[in-house]
C-alpha atoms as a PDB file:
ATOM      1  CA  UNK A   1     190.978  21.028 172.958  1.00  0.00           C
ATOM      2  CA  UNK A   2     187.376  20.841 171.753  1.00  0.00           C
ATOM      3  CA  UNK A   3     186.538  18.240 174.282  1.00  0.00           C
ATOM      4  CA  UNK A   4     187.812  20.232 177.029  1.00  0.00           C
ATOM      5  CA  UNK A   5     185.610  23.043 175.408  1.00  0.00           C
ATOM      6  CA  UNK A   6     182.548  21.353 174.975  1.00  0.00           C
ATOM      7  CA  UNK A   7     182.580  19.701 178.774  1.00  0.00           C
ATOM      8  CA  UNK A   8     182.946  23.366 180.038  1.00  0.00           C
ATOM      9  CA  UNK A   9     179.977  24.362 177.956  1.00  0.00           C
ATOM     10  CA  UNK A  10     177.974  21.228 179.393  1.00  0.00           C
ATOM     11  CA  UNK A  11     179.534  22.360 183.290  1.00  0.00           C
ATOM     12  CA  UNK A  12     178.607  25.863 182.490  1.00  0.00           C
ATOM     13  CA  UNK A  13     174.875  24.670 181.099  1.00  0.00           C
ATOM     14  CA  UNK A  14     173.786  22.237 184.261  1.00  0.00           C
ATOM     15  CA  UNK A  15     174.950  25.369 187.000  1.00  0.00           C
ATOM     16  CA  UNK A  16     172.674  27.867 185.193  1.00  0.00           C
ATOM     17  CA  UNK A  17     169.976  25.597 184.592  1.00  0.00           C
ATOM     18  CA  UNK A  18     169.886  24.036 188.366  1.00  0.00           C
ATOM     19  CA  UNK A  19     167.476  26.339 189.654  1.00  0.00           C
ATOM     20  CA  UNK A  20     164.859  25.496 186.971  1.00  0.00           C
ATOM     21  CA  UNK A  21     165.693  21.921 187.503  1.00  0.00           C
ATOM     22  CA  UNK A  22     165.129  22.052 190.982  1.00  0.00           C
ATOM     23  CA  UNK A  23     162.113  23.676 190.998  1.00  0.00           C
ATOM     24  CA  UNK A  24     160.812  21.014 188.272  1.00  0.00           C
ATOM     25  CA  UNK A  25     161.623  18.496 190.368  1.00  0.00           C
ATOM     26  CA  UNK A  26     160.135  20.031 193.413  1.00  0.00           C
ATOM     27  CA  UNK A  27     161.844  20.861 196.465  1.00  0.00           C
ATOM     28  CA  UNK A  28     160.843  20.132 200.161  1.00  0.00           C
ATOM     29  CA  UNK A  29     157.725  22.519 201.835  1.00  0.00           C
ATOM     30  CA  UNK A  30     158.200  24.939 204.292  1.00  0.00           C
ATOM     31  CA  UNK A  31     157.131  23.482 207.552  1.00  0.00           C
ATOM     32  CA  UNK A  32     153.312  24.599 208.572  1.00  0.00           C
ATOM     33  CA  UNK A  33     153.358  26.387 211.852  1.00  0.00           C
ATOM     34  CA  UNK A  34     150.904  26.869 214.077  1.00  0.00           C
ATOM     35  CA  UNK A  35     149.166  29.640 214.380  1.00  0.00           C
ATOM     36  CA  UNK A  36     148.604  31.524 218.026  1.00  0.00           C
ATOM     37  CA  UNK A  37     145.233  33.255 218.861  1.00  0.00           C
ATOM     38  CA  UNK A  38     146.036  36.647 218.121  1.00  0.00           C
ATOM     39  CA  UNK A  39     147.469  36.421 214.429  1.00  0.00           C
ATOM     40  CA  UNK A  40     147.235  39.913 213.441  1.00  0.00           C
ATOM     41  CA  UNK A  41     149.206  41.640 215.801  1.00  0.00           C
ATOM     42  CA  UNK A  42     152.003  42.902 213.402  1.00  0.00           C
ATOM     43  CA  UNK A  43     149.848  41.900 210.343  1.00  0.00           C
ATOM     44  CA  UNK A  44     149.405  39.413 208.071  1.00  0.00           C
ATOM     45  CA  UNK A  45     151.436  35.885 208.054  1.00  0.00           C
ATOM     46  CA  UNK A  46     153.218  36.732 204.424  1.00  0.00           C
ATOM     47  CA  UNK A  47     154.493  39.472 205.546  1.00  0.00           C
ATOM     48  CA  UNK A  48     155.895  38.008 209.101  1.00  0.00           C
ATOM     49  CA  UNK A  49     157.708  35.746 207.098  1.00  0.00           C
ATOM     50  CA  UNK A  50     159.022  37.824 204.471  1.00  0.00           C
ATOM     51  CA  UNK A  51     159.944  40.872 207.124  1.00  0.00           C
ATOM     52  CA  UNK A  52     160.696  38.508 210.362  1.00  0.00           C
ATOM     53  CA  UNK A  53     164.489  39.928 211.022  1.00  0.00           C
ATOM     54  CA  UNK A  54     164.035  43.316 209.439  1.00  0.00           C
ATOM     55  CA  UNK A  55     161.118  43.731 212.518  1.00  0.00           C
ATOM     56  CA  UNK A  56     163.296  42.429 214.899  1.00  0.00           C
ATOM     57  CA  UNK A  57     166.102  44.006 213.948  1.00  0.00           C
ATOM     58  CA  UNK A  58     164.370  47.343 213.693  1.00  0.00           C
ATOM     59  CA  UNK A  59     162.468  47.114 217.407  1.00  0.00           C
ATOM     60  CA  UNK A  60     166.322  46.123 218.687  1.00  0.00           C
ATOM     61  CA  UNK A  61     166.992  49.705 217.161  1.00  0.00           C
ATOM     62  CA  UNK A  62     164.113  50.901 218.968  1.00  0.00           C
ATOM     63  CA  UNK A  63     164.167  49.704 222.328  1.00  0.00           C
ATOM     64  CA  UNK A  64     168.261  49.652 222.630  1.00  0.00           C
ATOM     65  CA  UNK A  65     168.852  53.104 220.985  1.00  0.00           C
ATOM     66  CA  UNK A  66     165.758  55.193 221.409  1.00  0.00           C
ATOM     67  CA  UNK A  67     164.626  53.606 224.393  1.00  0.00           C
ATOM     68  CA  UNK A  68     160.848  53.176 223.012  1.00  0.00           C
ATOM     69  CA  UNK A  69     159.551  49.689 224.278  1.00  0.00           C
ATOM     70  CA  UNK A  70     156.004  49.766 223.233  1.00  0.00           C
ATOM     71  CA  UNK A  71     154.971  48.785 219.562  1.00  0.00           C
ATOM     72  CA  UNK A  72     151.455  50.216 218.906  1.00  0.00           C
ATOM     73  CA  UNK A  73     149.477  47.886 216.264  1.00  0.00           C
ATOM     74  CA  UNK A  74     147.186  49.045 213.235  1.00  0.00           C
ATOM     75  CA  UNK A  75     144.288  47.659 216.083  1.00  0.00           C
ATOM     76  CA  UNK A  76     145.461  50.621 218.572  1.00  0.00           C
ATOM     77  CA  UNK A  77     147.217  46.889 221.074  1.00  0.00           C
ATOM     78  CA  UNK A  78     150.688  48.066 222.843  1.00  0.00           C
ATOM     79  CA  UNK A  79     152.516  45.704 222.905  1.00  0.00           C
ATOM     80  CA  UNK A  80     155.946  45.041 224.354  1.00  0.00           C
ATOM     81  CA  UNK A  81     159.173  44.756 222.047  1.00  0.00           C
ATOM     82  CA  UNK A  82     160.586  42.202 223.128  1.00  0.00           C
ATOM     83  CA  UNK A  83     161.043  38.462 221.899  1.00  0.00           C
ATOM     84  CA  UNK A  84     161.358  36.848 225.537  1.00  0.00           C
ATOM     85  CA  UNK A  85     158.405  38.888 226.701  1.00  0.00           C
ATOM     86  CA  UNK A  86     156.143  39.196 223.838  1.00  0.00           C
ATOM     87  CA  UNK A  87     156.961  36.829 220.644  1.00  0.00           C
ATOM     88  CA  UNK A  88     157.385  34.127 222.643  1.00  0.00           C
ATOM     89  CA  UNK A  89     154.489  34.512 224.644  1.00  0.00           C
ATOM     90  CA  UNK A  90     152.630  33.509 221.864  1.00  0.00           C
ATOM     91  CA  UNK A  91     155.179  31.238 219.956  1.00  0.00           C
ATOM     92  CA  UNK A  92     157.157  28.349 221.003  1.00  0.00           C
ATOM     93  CA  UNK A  93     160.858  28.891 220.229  1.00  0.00           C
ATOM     94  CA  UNK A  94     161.072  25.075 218.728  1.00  0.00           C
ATOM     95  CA  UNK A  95     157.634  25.301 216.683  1.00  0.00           C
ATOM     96  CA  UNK A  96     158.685  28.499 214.959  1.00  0.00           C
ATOM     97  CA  UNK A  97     162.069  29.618 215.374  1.00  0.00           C
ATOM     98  CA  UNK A  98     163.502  26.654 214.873  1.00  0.00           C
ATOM     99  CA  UNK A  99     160.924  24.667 212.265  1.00  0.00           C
ATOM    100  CA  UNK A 100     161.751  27.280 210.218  1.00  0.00           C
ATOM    101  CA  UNK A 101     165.449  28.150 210.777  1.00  0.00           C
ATOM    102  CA  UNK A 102     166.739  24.365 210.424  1.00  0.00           C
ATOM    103  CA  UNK A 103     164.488  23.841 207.208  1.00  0.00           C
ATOM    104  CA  UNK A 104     166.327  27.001 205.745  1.00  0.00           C
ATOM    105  CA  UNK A 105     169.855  26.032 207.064  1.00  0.00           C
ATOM    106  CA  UNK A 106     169.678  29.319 209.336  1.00  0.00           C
ATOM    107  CA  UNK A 107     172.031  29.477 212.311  1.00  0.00           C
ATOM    108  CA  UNK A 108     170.552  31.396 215.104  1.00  0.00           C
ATOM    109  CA  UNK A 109     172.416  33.959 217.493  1.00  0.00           C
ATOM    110  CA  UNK A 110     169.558  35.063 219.050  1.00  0.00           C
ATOM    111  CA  UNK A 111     170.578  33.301 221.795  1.00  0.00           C
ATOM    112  CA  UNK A 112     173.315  34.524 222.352  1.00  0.00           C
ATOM    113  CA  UNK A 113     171.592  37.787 224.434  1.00  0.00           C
ATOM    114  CA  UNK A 114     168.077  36.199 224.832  1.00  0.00           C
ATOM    115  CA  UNK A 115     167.387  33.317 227.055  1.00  0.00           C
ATOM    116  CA  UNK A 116     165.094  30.653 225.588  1.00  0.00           C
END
């Protein structure tokens, strides 16, 4: 009884430590991407990552349901909601959709509407 006890203690102690063990040991970088000529447009880089799908989610919103197409930057630049016609002007689909999306384990439906 005690043995089964104290090998569910020991289970229960490597799950909740993991995290701190895999950070200790270091875990795999994000892949660098490269970075188009006009950076700025929705602002800075941290944010692009940390926002990507709320963004695209919200000009979907935008465009489908209130029929406003034009995102107006902090500069005063229109430009187009769209990710066929304006995110991937700039940015190749295998460079930074799917750099990123395979290193996070991230299936993708965007394709599933939007042609590549």
């Amino acid at each position: 009884m005690s043995r089964n006890i104290i090998i569910g203690i020991a289970v229960l102690v490597v799950v909740f430590t993991y995290p701190f063990w895999n950070a200790a040991i270091g875990s795999p970088a994000a892949p660098e991407l490269p970075i188009p000529y006009e950076q700025q447009h929705l602002g800075d880089s941290e944010f692009k990552r940390a926002n990507h799908m709320q963004i695209l989610t919200d000009w979907k919103t935008a465009v489908v349901r209130d029929g406003d197409r034009l995102y107006m930057s902090d500069e005063g630049i229109a430009y187009m909601m769209s990710l066929q016609n304006s995110c991937l002007d700039c940015h190749n689909a295998q460079q930074f959709c799917d750099a990123c999306h395979n290193f996070a384990d991230v299936t993708l439906n965007c394709w599933t509407c939007h042609v590549p």
